[in-house]
Protein backbone atom coordinates (compact mmCIF):
# COMPACT_ATOMS: atom_id res chain seq x y z
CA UNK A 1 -64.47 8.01 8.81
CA UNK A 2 -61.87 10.51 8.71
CA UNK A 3 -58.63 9.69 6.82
CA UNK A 4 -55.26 10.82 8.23
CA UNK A 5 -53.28 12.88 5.15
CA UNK A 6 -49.67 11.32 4.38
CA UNK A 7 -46.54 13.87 4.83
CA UNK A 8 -44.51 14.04 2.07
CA UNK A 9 -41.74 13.04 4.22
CA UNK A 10 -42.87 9.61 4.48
CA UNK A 11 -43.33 9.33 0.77
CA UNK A 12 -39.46 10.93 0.37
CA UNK A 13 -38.19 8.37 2.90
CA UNK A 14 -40.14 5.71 0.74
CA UNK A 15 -38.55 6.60 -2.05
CA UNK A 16 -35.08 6.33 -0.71
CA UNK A 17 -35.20 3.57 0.75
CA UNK A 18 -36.44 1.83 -2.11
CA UNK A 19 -33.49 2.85 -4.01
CA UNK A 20 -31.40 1.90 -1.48
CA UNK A 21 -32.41 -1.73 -1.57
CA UNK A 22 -32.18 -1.46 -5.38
CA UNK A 23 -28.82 -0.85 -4.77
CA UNK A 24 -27.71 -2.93 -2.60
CA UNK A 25 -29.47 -6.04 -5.17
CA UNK A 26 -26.66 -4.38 -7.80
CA UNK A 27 -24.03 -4.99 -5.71
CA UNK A 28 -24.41 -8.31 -4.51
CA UNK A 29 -25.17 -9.22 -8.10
CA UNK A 30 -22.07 -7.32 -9.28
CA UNK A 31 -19.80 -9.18 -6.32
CA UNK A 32 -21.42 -12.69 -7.84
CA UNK A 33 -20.38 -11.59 -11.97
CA UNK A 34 -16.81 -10.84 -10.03
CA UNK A 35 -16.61 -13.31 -8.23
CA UNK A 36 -17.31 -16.04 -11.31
CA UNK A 37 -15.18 -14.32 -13.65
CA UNK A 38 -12.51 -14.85 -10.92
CA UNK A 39 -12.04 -11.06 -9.99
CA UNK A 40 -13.42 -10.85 -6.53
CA UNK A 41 -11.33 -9.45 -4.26
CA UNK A 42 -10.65 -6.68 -6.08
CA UNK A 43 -6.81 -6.42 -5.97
CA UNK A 44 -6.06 -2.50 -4.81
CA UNK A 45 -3.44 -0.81 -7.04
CA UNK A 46 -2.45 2.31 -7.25
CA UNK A 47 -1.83 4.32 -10.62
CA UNK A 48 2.34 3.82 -11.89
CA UNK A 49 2.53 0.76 -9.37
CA UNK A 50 3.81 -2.30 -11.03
CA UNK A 51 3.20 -5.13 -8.58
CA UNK A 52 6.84 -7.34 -8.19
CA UNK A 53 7.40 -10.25 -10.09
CA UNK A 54 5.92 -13.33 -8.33
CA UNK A 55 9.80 -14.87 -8.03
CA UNK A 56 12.30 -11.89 -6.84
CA UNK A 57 14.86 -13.44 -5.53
CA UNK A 58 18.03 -12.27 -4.56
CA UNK A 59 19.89 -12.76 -7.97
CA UNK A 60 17.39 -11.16 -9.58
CA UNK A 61 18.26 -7.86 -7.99
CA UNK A 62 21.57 -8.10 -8.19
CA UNK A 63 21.22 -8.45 -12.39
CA UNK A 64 18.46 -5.41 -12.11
CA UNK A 65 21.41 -3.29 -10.11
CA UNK A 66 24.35 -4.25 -12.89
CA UNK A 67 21.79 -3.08 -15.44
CA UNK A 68 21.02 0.39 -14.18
CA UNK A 69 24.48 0.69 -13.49
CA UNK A 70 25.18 -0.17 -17.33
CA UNK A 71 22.77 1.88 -18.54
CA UNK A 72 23.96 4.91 -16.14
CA UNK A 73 21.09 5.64 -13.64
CA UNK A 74 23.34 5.26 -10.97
CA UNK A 75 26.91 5.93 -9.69
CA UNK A 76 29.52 3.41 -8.83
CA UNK A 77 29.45 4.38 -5.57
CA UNK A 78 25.94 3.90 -5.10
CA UNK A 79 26.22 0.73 -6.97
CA UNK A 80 28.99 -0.32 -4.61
CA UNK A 81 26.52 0.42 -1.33
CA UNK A 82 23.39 -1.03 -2.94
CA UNK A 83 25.32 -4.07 -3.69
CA UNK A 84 26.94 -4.40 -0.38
CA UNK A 85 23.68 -4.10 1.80
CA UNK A 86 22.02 -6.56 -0.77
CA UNK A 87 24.68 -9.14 0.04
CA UNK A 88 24.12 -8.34 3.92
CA UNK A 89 27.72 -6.60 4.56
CA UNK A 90 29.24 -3.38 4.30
CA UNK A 91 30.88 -2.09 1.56
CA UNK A 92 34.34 -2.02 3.52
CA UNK A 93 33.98 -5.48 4.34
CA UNK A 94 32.45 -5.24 7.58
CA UNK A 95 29.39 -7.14 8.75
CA UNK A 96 26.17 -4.77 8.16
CA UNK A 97 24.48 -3.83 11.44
CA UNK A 98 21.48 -0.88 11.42
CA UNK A 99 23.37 1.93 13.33
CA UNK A 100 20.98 2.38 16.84
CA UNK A 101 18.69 5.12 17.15
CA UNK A 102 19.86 7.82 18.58
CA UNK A 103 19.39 8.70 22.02
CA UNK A 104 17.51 12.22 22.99
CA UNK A 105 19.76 14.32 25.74
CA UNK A 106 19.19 13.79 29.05
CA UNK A 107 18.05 17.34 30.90
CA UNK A 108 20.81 18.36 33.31
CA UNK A 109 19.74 17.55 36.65
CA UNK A 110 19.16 20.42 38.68
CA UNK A 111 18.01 23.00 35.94
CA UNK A 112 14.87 24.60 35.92
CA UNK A 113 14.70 25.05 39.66
């Protein structure tokens, strides 16, 4: 009886794939460690981003904008239009309203013919 000789592809592809499932046994046993340590889902942050404080609330903003007007990161004037759209109004007094989008031009009618 005549054997058939094995390609060395087949023993590549065997190799993978065993490593593969290897793999794959990793992760689901990393995702159970995480998950009973209380750490799965990973929470996605990026590098200098400090998350907000659970309660921000509106007075808490206003104190944060007195103190970086104390200690002189802004300008009154900013201050004063910070403040203002904070509080919901203007900072002449009037009610604050997002100015519309502008509108594109209209083409002439009649050009291009």
């Amino acid at each position: 009886m005549r054997h058939m000789p094995i390609s060395p592809v087949f023993g590549l592809m065997h190799g993978i794939g065993c490593l593969l499932f290897l793999a794959a046994i990793a992760v689901v046993i990393w995702m159970i460690i995480k998950k009973k340590k209380g750490q799965w889902p990973p929470q996605h942050h990026h590098p200098g981003h400090v998350p907000p404080p659970p309660e921000a609330t509106a007075s808490n903003a206003f104190q944060i904008l007195d103190e970086r007007l104390a200690r002189g990161e802004i300008e009154v004037d900013d201050y004063l239009s910070r403040r203002a759209a904070l509080s919901g109004d203007r900072p002449n007094g009037a009610e604050y309203r997002p100015d519309p989008a502008p509108q594109p031009p209209h083409p002439e009618e009649g050009a291009g013919i």
